[in-house]
C-alpha atoms as a PDB file:
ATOM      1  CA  UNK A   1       5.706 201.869  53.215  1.00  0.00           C
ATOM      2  CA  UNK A   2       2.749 203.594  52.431  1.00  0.00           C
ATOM      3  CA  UNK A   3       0.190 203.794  49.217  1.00  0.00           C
ATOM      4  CA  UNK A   4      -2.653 206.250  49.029  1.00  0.00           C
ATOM      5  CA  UNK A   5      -2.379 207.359  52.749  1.00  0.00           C
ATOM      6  CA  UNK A   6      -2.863 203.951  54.287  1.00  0.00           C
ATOM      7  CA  UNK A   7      -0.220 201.632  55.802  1.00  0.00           C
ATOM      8  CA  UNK A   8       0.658 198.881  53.809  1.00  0.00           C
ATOM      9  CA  UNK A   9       1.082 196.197  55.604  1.00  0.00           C
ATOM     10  CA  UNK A  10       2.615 192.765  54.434  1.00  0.00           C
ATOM     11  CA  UNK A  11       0.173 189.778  54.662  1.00  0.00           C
ATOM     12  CA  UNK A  12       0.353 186.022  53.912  1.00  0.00           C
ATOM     13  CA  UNK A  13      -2.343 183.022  53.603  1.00  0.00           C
ATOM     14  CA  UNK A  14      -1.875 179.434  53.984  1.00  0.00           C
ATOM     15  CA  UNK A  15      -4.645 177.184  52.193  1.00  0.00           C
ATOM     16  CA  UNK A  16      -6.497 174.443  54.585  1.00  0.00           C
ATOM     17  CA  UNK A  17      -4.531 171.525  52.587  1.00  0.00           C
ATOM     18  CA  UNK A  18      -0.902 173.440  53.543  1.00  0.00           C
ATOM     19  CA  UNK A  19      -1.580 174.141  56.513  1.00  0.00           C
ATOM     20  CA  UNK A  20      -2.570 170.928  57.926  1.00  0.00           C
ATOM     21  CA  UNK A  21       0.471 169.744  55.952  1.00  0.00           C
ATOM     22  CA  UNK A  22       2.991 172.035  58.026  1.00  0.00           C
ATOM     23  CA  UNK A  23       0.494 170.832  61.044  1.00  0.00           C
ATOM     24  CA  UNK A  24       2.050 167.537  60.376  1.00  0.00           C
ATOM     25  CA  UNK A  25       5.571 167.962  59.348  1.00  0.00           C
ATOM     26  CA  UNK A  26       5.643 170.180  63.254  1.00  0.00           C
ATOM     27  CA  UNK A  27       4.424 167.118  65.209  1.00  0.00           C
ATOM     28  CA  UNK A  28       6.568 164.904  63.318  1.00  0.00           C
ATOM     29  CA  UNK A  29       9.622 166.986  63.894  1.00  0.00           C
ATOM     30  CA  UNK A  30      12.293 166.499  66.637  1.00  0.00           C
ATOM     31  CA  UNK A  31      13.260 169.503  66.562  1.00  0.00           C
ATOM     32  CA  UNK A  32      12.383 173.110  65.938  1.00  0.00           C
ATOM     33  CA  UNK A  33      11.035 173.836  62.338  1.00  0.00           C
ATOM     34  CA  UNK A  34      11.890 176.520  60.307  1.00  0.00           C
ATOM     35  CA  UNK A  35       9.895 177.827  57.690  1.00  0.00           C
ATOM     36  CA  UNK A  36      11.097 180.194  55.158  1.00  0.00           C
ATOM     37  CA  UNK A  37       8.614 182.779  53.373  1.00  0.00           C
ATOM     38  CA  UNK A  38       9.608 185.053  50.814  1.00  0.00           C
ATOM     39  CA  UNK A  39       7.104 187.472  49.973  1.00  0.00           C
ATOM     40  CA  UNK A  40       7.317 189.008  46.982  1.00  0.00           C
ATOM     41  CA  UNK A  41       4.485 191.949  46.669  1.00  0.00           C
ATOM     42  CA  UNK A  42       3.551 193.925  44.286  1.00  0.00           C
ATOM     43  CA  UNK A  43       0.492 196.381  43.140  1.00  0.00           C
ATOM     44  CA  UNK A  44      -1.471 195.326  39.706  1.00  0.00           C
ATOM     45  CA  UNK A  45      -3.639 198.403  37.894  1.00  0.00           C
ATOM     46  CA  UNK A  46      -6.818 198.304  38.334  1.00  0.00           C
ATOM     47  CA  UNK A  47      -8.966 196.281  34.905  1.00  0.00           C
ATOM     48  CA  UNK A  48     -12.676 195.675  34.334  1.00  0.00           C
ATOM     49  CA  UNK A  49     -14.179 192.928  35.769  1.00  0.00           C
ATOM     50  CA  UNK A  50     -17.669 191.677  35.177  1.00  0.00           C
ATOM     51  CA  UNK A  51     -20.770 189.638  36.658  1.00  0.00           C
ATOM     52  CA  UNK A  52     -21.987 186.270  35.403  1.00  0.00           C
ATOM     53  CA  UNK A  53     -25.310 186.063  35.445  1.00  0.00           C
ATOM     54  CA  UNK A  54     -28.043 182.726  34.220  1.00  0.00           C
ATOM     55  CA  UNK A  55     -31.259 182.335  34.631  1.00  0.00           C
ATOM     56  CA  UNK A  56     -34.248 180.079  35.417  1.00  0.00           C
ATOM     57  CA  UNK A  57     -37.372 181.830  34.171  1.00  0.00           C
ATOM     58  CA  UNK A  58     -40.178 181.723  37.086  1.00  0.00           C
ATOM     59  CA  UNK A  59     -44.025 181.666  36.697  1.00  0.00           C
ATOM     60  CA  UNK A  60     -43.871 185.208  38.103  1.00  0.00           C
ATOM     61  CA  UNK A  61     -41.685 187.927  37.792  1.00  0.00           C
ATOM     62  CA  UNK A  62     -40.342 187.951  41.226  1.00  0.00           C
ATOM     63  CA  UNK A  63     -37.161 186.944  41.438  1.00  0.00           C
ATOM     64  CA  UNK A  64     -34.717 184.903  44.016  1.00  0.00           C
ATOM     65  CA  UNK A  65     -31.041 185.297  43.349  1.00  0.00           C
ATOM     66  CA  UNK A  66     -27.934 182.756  44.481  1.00  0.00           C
ATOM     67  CA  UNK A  67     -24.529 182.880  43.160  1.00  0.00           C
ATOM     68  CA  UNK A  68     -21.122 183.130  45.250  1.00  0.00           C
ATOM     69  CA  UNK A  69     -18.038 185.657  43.617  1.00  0.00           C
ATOM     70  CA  UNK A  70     -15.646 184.004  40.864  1.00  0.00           C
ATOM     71  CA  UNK A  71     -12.696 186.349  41.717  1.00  0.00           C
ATOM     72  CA  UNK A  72     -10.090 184.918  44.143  1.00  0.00           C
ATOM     73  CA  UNK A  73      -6.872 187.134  45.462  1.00  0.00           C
ATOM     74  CA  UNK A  74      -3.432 187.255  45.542  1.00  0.00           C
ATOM     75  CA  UNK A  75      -2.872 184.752  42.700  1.00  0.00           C
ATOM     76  CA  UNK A  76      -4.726 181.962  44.735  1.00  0.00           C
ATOM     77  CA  UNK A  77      -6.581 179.347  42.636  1.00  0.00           C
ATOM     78  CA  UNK A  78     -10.024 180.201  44.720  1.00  0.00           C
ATOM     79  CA  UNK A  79     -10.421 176.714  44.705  1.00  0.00           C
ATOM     80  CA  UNK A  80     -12.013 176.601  48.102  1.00  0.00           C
ATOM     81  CA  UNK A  81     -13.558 180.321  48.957  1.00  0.00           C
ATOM     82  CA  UNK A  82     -14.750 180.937  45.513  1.00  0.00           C
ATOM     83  CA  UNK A  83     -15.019 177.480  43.327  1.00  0.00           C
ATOM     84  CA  UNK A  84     -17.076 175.989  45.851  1.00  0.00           C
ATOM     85  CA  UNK A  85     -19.870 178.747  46.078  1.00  0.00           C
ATOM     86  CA  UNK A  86     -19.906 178.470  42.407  1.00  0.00           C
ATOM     87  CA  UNK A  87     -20.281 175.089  42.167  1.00  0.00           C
ATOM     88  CA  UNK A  88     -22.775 174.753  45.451  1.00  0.00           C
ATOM     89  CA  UNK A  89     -25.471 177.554  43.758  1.00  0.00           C
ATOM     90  CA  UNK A  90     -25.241 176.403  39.862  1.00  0.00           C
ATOM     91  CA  UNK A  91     -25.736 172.556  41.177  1.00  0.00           C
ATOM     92  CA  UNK A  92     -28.575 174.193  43.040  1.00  0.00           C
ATOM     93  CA  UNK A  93     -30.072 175.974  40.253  1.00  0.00           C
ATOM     94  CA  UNK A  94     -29.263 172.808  38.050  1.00  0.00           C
ATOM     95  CA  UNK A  95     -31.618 170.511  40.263  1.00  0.00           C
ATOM     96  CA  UNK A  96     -34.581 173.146  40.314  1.00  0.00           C
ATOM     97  CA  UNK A  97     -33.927 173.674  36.238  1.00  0.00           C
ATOM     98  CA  UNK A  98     -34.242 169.582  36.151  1.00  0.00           C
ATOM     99  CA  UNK A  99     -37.529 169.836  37.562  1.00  0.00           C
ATOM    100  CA  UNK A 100     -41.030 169.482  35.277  1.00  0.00           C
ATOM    101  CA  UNK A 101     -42.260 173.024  34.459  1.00  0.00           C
ATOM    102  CA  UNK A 102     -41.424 176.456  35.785  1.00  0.00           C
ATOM    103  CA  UNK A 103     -40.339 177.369  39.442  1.00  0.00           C
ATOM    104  CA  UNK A 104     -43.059 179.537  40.526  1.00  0.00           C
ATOM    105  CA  UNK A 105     -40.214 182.530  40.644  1.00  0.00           C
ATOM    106  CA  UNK A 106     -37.218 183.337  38.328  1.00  0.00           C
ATOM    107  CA  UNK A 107     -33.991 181.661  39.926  1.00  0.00           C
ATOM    108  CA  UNK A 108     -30.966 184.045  39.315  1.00  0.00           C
ATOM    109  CA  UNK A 109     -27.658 182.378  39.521  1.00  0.00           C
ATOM    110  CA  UNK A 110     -25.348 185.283  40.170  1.00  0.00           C
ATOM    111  CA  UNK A 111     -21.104 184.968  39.666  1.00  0.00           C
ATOM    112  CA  UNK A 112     -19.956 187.917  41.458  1.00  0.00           C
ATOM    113  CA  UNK A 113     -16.850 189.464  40.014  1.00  0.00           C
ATOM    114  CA  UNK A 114     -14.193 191.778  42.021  1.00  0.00           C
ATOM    115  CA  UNK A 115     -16.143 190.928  45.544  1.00  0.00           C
ATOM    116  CA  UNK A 116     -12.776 190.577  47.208  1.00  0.00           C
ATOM    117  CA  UNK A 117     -11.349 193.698  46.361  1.00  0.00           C
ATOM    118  CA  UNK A 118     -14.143 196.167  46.992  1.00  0.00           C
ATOM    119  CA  UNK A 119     -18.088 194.109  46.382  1.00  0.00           C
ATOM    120  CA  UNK A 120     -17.695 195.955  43.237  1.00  0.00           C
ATOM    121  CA  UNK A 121     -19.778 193.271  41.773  1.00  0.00           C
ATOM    122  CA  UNK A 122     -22.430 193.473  43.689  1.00  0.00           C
ATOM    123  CA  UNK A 123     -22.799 197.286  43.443  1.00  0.00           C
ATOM    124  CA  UNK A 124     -22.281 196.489  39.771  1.00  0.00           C
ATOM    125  CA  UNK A 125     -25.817 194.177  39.880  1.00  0.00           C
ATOM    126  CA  UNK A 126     -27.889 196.727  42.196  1.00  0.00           C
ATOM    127  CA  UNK A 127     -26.892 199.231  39.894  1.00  0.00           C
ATOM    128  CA  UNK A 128     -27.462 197.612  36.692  1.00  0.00           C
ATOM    129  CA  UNK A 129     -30.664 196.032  38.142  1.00  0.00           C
ATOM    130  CA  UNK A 130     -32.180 199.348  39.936  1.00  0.00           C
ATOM    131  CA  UNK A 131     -35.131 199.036  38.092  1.00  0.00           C
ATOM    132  CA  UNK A 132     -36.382 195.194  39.273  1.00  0.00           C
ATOM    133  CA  UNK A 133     -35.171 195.466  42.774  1.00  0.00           C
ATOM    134  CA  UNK A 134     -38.433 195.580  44.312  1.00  0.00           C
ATOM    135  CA  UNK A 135     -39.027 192.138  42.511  1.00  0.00           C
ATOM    136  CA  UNK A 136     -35.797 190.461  44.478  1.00  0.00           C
ATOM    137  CA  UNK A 137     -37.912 188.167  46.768  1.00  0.00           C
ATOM    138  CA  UNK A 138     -34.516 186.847  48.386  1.00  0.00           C
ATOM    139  CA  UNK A 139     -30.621 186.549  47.812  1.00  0.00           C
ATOM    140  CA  UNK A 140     -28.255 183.887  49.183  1.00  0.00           C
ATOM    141  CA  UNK A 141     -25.029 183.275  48.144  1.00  0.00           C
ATOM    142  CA  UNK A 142     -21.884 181.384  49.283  1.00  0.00           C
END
């Protein structure tokens, strides 16, 4: 099968929790296991997806983004790849927003959107934010 020149090529994922759950159910067996996987694949049009972006005004105007992507793929939940870097930088930017006065530079949670599927949020925020890059100080993200 092919789509836009390029092999398409069938691919499942197991989440951590499943597969240390089929981990168990093989040493438990006495016999040979059998596991039966019915893909069922299809190709969605393309929509618009966006950025989420709060901030913690600094003292200066430099700026230090964090943030992880919101998106997850092929109808997962995201719980792990993309809930947890959520969670890990807005907790983050929670404890220095609980803080007495300003952080000496502007923390800028970032929720990148459509990372999986091309980074196009991140192209989305350099573009967008051209004009201030120089004042980006450092970026982390999970």
């Amino acid at each position: 099968m092919r789509g836009g020149g390029a092999t398409l090529t069938p691919v499942a994922a197991l989440s951590n929790p499943d597969a240390d759950q089929l981990g168990r159910a093989l040493e438990r067996a006495k016999g040979s296991v059998t596991v039966h996987l019915d893909l069922q694949v299809r190709t969605e049009a393309s929509v618009t997806s966006g950025n989420v972006i709060g901030e913690i005004p600094g003292q200066s105007d430099e700026i230090i983004v964090i943030g992880g992507h919101l998106d997850s793929w092929d109808l997962a939940t995201g719980a792990i790849d993309d809930a947890s870097g959520i969670a890990i930088t807005t907790a983050a930017a929670k404890l220095v927003g609980d803080l007495r006065g300003k952080p000496k530079r502007t923390i800028r949670v970032v929720m990148w959107g459509a990372e999986e599927v091309g980074v196009h949020g991140g192209k989305a925020y350099a573009q967008q934010h051209a004009d201030e890059i120089d004042r980006h100080v450092a970026c982390g993200g999970v």
